[in-house]
N, C-alpha and C. Protein backbone atom coordinates (compact mmCIF):
# COMPACT_ATOMS: atom_id res chain seq x y z
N UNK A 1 -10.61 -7.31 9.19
CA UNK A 1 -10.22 -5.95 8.96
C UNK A 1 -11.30 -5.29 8.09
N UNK A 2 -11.38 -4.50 8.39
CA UNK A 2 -12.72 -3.21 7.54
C UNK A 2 -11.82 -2.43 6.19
N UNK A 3 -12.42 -2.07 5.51
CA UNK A 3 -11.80 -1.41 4.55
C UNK A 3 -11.94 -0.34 5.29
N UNK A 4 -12.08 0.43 6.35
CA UNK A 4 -12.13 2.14 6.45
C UNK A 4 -10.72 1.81 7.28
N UNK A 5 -9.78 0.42 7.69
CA UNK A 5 -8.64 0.17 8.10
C UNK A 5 -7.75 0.07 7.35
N UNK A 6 -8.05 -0.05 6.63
CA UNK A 6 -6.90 -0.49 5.53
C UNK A 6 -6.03 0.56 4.38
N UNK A 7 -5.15 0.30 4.06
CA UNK A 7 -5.01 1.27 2.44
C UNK A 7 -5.18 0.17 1.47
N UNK A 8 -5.90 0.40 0.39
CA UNK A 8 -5.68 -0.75 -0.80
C UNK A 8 -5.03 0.10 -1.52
N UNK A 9 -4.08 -0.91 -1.64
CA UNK A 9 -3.55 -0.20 -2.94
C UNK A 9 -3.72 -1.57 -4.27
N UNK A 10 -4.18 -0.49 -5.13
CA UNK A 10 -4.72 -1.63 -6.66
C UNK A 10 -3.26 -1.64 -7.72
N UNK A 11 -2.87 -2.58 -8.00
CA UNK A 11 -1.72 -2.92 -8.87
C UNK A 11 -1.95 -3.30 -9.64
N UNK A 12 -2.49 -2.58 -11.16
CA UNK A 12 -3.02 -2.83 -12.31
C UNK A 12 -1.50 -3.64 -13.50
N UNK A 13 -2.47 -4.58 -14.17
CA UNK A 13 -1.56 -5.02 -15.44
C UNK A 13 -0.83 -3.98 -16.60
N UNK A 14 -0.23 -4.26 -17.05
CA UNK A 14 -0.05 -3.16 -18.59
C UNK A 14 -1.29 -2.92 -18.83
N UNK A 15 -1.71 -1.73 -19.55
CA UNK A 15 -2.59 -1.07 -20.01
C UNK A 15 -3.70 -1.20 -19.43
N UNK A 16 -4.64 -1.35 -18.09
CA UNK A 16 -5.14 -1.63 -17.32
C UNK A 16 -6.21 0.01 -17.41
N UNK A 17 -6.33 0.46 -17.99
CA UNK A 17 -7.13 2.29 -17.95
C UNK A 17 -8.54 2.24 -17.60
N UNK A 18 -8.87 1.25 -18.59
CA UNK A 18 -10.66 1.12 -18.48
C UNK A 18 -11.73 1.64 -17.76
N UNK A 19 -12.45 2.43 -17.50
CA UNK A 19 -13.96 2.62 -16.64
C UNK A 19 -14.27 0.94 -16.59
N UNK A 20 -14.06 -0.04 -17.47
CA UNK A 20 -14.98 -0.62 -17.49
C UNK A 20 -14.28 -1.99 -16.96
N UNK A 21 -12.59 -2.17 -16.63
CA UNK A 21 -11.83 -3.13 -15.60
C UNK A 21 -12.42 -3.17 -13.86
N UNK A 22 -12.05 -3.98 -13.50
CA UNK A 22 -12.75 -4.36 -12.45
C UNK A 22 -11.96 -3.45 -11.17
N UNK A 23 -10.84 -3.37 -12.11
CA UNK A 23 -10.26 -2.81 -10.59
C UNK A 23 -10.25 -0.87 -10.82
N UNK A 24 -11.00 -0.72 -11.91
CA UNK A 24 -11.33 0.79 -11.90
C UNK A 24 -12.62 0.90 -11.39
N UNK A 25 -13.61 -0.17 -11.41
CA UNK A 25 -14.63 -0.25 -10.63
C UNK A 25 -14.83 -0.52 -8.96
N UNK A 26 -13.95 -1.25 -8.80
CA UNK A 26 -13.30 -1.62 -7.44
C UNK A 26 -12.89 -0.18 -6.38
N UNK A 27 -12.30 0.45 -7.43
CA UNK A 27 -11.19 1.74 -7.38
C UNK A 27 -12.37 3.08 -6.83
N UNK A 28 -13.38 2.71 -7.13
CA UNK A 28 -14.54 3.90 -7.17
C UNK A 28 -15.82 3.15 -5.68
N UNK A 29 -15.84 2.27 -5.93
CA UNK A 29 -16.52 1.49 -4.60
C UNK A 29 -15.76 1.58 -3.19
N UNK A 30 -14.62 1.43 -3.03
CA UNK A 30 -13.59 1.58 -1.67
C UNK A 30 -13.17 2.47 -1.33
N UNK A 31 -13.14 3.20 -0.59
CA UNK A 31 -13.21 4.64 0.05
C UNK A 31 -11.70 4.90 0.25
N UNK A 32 -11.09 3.66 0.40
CA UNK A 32 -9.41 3.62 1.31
C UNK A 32 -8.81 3.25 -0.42
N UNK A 33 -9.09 2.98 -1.46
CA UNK A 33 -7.97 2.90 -2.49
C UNK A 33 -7.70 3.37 -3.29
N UNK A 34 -6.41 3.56 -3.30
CA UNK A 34 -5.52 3.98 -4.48
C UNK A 34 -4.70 3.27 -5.63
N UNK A 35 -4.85 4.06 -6.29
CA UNK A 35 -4.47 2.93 -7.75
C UNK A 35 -3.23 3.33 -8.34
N UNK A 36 -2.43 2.10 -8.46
CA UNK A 36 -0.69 2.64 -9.32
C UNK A 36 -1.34 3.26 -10.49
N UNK A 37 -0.57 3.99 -11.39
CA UNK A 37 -0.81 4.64 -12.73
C UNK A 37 -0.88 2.96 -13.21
N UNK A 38 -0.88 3.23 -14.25
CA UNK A 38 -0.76 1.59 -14.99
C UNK A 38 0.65 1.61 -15.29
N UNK A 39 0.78 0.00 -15.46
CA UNK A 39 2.40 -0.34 -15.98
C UNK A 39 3.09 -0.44 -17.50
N UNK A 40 4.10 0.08 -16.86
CA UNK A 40 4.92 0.49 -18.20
C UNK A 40 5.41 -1.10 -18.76
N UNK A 41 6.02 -0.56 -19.86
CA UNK A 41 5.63 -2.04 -21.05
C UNK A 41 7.49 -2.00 -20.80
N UNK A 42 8.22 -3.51 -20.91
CA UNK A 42 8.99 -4.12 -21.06
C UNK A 42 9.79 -4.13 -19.38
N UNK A 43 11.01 -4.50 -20.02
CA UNK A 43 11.91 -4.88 -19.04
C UNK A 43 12.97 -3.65 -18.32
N UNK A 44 12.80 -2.38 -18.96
CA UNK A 44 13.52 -1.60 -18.71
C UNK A 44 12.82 -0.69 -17.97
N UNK A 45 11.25 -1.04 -17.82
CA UNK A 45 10.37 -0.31 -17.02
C UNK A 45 10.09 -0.74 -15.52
N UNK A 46 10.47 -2.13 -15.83
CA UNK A 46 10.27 -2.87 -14.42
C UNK A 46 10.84 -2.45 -13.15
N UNK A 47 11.71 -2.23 -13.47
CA UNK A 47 12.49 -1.36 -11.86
C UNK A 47 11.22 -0.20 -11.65
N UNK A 48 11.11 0.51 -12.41
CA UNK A 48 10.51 1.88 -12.01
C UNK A 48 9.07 1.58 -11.59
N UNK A 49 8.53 0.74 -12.17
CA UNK A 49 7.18 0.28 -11.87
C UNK A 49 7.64 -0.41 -10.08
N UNK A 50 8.21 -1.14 -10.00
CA UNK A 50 8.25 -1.85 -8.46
C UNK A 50 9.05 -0.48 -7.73
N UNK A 51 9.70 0.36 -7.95
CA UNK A 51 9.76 1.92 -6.88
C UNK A 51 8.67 2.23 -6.82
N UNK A 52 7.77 2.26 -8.01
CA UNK A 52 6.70 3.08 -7.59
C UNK A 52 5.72 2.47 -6.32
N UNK A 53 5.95 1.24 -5.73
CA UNK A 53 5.10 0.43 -5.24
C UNK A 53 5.82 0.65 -3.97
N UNK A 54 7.18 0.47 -4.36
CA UNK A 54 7.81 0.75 -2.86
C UNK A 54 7.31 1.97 -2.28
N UNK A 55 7.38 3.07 -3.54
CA UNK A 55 7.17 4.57 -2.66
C UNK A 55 5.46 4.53 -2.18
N UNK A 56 4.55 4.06 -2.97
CA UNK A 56 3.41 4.20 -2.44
C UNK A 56 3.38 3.58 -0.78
N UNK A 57 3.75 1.98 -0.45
CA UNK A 57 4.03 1.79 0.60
C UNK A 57 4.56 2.31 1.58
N UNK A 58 5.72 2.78 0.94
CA UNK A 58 6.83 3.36 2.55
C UNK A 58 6.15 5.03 2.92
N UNK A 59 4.81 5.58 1.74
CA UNK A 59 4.47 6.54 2.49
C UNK A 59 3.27 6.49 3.13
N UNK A 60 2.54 5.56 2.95
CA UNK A 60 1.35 5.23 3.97
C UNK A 60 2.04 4.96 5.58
N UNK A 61 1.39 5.59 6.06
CA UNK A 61 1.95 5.74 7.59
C UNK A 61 0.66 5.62 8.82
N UNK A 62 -0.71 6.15 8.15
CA UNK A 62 -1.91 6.04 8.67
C UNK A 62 -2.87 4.29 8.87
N UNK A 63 -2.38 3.66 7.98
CA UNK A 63 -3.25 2.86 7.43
C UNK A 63 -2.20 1.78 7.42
N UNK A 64 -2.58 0.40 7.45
CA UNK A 64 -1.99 -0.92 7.17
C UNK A 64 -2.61 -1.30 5.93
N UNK A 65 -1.46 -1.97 4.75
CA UNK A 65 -2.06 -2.19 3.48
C UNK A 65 -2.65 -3.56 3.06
N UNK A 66 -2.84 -3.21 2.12
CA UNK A 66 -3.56 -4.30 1.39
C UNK A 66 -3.52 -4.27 0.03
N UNK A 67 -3.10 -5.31 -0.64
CA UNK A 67 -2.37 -5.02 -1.91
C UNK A 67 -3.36 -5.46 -2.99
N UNK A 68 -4.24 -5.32 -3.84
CA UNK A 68 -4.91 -6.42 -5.17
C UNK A 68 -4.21 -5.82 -6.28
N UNK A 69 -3.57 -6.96 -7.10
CA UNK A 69 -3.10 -6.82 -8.15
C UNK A 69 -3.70 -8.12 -9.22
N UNK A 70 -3.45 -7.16 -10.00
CA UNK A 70 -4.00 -8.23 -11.50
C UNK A 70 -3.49 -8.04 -12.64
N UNK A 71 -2.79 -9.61 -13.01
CA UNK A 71 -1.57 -9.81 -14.45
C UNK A 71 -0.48 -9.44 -13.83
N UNK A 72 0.33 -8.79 -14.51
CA UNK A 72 1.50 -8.09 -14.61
C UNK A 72 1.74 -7.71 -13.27
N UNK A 73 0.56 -7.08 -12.98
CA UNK A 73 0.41 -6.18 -11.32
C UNK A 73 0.97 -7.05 -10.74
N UNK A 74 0.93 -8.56 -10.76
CA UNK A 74 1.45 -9.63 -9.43
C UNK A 74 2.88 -9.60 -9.52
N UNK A 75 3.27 -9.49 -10.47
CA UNK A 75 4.40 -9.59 -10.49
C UNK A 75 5.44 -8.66 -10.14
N UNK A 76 4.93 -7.27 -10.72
CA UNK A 76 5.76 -6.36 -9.50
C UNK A 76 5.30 -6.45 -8.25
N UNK A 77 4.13 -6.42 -7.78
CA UNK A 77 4.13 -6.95 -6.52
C UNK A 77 5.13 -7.98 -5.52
N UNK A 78 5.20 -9.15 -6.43
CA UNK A 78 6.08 -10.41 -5.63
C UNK A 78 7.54 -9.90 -5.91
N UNK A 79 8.02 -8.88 -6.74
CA UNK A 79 8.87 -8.44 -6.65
C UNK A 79 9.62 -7.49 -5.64
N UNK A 80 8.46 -6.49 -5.01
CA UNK A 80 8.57 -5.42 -4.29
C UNK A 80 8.45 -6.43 -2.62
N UNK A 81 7.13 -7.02 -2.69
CA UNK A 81 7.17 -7.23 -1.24
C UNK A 81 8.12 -7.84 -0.62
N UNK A 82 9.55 -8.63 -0.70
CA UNK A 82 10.03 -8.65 0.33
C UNK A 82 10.86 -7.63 0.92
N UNK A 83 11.04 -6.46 0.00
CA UNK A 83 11.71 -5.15 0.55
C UNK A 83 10.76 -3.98 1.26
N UNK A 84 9.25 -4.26 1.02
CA UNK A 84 8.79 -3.50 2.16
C UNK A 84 9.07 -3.57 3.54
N UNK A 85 8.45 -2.31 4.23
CA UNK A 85 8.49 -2.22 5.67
C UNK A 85 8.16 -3.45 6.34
N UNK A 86 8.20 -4.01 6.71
CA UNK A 86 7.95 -5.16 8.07
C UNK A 86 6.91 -4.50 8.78
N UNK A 87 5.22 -5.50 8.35
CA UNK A 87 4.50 -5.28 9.37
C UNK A 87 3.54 -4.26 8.31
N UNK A 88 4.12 -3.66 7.33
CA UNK A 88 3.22 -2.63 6.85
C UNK A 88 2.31 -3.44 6.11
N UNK A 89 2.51 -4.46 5.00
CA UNK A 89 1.36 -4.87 4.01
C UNK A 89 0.72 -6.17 5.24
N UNK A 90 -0.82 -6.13 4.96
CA UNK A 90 -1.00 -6.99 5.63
C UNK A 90 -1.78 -8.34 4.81
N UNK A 91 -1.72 -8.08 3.85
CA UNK A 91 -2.26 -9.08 2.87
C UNK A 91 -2.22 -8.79 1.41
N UNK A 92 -2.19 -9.38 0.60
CA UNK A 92 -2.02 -9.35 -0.87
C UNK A 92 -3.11 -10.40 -1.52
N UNK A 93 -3.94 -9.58 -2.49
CA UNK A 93 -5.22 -10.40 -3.27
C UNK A 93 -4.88 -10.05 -4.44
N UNK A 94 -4.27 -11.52 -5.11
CA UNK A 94 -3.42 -11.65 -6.59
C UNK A 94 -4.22 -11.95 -7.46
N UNK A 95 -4.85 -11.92 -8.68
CA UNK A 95 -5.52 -12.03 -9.71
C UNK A 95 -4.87 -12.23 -11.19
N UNK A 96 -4.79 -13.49 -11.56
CA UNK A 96 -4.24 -13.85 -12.90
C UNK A 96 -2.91 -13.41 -13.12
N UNK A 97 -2.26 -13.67 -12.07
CA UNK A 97 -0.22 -13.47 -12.53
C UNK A 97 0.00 -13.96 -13.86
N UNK A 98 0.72 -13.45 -14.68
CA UNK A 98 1.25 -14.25 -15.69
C UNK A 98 2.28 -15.08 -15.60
N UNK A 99 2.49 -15.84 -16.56
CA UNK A 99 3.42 -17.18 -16.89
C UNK A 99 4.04 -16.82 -17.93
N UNK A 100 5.01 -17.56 -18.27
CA UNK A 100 5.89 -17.34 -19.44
C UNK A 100 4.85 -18.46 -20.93
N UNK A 101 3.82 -19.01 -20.20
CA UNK A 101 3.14 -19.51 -21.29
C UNK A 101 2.73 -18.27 -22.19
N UNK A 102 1.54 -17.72 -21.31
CA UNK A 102 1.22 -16.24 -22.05
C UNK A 102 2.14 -15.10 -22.48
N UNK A 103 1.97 -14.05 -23.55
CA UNK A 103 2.78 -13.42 -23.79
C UNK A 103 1.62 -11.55 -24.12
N UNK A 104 0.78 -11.98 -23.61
CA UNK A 104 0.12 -11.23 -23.66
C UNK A 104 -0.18 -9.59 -22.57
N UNK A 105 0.75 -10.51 -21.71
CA UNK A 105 0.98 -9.14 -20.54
C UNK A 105 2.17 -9.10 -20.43
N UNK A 106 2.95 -9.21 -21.61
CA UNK A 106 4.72 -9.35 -22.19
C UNK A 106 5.16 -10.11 -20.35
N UNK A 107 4.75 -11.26 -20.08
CA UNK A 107 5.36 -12.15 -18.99
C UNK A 107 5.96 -12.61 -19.37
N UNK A 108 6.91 -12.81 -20.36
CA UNK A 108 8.43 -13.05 -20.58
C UNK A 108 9.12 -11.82 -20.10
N UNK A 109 8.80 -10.53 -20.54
CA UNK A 109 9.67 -9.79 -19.89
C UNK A 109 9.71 -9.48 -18.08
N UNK A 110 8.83 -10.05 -17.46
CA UNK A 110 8.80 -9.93 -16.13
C UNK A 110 9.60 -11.21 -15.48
N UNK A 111 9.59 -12.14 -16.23
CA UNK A 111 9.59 -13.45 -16.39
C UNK A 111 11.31 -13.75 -15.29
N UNK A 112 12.20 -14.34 -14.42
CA UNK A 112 11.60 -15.57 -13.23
C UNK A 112 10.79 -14.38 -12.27
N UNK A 113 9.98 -14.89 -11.56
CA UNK A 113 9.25 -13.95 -10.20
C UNK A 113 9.64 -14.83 -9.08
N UNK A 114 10.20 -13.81 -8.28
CA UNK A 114 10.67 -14.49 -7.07
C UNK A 114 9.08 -15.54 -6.13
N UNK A 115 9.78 -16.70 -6.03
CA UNK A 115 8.69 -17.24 -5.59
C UNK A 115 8.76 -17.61 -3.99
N UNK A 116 9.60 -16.98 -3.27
CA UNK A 116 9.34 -17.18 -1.75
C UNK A 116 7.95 -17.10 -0.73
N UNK A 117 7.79 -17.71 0.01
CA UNK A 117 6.73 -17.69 1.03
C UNK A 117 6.67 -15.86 1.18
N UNK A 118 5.08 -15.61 1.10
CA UNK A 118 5.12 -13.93 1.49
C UNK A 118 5.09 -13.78 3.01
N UNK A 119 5.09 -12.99 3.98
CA UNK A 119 5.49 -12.43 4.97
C UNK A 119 4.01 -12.08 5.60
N UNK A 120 2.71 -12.32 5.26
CA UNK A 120 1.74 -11.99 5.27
C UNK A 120 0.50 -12.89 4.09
N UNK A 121 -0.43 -13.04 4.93
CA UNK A 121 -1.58 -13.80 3.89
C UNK A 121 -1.95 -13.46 3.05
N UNK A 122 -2.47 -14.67 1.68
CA UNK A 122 -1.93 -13.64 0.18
C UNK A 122 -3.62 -14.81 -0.21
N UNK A 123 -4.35 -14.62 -0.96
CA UNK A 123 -4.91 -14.89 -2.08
C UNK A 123 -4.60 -15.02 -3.62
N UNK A 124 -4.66 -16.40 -4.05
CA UNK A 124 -3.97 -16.34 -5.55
C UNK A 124 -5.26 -16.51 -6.50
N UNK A 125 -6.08 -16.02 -7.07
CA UNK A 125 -7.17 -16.37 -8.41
C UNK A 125 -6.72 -16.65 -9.51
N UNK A 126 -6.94 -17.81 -10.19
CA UNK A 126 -6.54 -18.05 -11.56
C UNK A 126 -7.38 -19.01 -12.62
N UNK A 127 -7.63 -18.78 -13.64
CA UNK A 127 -8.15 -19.26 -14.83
C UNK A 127 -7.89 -20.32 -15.26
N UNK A 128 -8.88 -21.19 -15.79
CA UNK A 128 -8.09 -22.38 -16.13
C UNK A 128 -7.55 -22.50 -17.72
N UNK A 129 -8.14 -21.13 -18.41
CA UNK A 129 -8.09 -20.83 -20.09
C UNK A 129 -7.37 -19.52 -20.17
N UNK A 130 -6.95 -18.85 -18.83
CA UNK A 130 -5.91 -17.32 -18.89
C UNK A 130 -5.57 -17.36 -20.26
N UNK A 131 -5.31 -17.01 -20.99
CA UNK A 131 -4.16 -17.15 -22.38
C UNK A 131 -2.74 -16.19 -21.92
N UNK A 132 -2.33 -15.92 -20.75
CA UNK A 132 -1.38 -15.27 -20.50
C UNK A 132 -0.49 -16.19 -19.03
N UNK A 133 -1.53 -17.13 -18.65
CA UNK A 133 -1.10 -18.20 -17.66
C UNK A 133 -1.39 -19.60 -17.89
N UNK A 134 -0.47 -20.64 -17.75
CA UNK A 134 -0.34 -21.85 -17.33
C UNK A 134 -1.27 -22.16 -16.13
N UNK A 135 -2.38 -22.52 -16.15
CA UNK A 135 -2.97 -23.28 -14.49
C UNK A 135 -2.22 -23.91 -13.84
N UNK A 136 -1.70 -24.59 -13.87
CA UNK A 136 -0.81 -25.49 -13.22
C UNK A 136 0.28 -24.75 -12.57
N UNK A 137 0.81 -23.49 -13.31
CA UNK A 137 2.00 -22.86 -12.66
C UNK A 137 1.33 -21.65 -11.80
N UNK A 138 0.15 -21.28 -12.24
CA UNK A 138 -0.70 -20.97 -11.27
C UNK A 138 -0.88 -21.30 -9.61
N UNK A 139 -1.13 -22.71 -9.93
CA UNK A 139 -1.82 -23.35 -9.07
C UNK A 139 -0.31 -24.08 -7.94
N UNK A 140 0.92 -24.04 -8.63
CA UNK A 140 1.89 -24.11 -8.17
C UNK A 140 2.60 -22.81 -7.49
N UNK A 141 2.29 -21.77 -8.27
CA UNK A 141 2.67 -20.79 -7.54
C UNK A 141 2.18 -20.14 -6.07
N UNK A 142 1.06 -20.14 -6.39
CA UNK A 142 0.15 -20.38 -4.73
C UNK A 142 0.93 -21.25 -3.78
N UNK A 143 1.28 -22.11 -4.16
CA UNK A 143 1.60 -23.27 -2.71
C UNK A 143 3.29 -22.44 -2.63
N UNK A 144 3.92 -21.74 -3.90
CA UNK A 144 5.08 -21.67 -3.07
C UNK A 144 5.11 -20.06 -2.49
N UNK A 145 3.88 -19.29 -2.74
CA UNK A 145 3.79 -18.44 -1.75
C UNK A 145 2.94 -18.09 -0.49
N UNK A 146 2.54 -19.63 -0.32
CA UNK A 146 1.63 -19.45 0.99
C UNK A 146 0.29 -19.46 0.35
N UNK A 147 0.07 -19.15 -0.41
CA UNK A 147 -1.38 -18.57 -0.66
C UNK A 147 -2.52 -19.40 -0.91
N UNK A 148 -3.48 -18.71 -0.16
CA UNK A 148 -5.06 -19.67 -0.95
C UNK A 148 -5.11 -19.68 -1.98
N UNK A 149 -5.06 -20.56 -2.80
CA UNK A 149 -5.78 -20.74 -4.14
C UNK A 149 -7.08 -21.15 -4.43
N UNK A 150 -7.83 -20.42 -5.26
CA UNK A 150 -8.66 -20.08 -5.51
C UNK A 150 -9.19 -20.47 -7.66
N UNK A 151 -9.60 -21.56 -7.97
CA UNK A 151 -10.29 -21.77 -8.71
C UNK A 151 -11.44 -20.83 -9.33
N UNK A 152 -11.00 -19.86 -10.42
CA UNK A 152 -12.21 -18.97 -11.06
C UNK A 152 -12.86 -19.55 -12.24
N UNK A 153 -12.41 -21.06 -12.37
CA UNK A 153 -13.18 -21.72 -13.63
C UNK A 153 -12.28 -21.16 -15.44
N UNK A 154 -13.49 -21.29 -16.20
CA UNK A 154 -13.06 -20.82 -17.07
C UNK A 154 -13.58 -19.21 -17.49
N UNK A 155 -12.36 -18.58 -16.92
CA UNK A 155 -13.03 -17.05 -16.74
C UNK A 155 -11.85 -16.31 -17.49
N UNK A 156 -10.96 -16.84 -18.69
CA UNK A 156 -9.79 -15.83 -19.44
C UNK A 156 -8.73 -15.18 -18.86
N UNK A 157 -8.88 -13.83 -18.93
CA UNK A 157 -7.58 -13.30 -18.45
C UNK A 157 -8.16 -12.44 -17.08
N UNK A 158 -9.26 -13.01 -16.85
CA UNK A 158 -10.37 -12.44 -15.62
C UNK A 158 -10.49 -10.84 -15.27
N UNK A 159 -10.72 -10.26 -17.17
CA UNK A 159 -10.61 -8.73 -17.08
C UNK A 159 -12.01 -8.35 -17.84
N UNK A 160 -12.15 -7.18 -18.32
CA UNK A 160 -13.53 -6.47 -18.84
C UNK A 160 -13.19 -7.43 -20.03
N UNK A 161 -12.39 -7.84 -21.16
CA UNK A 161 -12.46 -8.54 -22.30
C UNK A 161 -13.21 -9.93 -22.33
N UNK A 162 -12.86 -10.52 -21.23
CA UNK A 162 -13.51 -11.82 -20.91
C UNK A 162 -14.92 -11.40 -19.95
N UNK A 163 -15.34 -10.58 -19.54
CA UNK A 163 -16.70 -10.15 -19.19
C UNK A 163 -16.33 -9.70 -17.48
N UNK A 164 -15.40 -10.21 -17.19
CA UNK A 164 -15.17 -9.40 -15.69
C UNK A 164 -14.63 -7.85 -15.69
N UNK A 165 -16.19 -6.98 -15.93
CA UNK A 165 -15.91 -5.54 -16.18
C UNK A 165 -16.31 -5.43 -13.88
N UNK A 166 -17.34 -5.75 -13.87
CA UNK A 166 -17.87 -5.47 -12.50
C UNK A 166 -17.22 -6.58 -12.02
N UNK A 167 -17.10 -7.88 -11.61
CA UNK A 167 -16.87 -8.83 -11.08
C UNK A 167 -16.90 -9.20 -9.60
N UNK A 168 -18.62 -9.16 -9.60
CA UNK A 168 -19.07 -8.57 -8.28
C UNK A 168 -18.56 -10.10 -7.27
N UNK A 169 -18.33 -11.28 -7.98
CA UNK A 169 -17.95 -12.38 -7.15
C UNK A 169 -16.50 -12.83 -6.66
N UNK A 170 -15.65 -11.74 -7.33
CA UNK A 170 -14.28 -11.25 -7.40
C UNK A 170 -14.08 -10.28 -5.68
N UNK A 171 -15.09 -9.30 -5.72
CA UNK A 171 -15.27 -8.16 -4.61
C UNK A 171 -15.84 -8.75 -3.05
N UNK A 172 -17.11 -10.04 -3.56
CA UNK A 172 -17.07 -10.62 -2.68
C UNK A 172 -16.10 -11.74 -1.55
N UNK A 173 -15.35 -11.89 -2.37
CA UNK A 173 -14.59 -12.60 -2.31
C UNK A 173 -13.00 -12.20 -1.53
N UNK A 174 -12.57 -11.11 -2.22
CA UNK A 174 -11.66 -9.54 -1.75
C UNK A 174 -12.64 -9.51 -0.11
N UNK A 175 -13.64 -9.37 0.13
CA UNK A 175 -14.35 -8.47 1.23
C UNK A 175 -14.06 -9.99 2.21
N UNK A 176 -14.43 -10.80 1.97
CA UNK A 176 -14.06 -12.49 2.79
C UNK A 176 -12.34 -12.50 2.98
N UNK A 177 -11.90 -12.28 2.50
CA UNK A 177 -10.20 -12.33 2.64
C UNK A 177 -9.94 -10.88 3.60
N UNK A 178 -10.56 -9.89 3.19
CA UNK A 178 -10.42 -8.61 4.26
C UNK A 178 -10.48 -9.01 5.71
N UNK A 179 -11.85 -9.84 5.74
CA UNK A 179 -12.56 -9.89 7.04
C UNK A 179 -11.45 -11.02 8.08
N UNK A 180 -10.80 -11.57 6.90
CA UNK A 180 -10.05 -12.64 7.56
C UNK A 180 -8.89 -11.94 8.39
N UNK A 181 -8.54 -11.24 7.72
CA UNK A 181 -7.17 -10.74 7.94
C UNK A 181 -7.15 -9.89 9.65
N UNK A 182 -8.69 -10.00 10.01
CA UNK A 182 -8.73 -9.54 11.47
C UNK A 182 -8.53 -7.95 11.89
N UNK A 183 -8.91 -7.61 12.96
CA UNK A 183 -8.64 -6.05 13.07
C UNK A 183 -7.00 -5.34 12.93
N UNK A 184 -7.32 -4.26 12.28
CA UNK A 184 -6.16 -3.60 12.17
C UNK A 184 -5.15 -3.39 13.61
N UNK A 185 -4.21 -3.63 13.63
CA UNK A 185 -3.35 -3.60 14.70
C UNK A 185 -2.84 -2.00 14.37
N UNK A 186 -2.48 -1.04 15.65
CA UNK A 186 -1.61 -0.19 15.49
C UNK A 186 -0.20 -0.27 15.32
N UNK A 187 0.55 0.35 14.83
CA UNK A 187 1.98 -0.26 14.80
C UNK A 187 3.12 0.40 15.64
């Protein structure tokens, strides 16, 4: 699939604003994406944050999606996607979900995430030093949603703080999972 097929939509962590995050850089390179506002902080925000994902989805009507989220972002994500449209997302590229180890992208308050098989091919990236994820539950969570997992070494919370401001091996990587996902089907 080409990005001039697709919609991305970018599903940023709490406080996610930066010029200098990867996915505000990302956000300015891809012609097809759009970016959630950033996410609201606790547990009483969480509903409203996963509508907002629903509504971005259920109004793309042109385009088949494509989801990258990072931290927090995964988690409303794995929350929202099994109530999307059928057929609309066509892949999801996850970046550093949190764990209830970390508390740094308040993942206690997001904290169980539905872990069913997704409905569509997913990419999981994770750290082996996150301070907001467990590797292991990482690396477990991938297998119980289908997903490639993907080893980023020791790369933190894989944001501008830990040095992934550009994370041009992040994009390459996004563009290899695009290509996989095959030509856009009409629906």
């Amino acid at each position: 699939m080409k990005i001039s097929e697709t919609r991305i939509i970018l599903v940023p962590g709490q406080g996610e604003t930066g010029v200098n995050h990867w996915l505000s850089r990302w956000q300015t390179k891809l012609a097809t994406a759009r970016r959630l506002q950033p996410l609201h902080q606790g547990v009483s925000a969480l509903a409203h944050d996963v509508a907002a994902l629903h509504r971005v989805v259920h109004d793309e009507r042109d385009l088949p999606v494509v989801l990258v989220c990072h931290a927090a972002g995964c988690d409303v994500a794995l929350r929202a996607v099994h109530d999307l449209p059928q057929g609309r997302v066509r892949g999801a590229f996850l970046v550093a979900p949190p764990s209830a180890r970390g508390q740094s992208h308040s993942a206690a308050a997001f904290a169980p995430v539905p872990h069913g098989k997704l409905p569509f091919p997913s990419v999981l990236v994770a750290s082996r030093n996150d301070p907001a994820a467990d590797y292991a539950r990482s690396e477990a969570l991938a297998g119980a949603l289908g997903s490639s997992f993907v080893d980023a070494g020791e790369a933190g919370g894989l944001d501008d703080a830990a040095g992934f401001g550009p994370w041009p091996e992040g994009l390459l990587r996004f563009g290899t999972f695009l290509r996989s996902l095959g030509p856009a089907s009409p629906e």
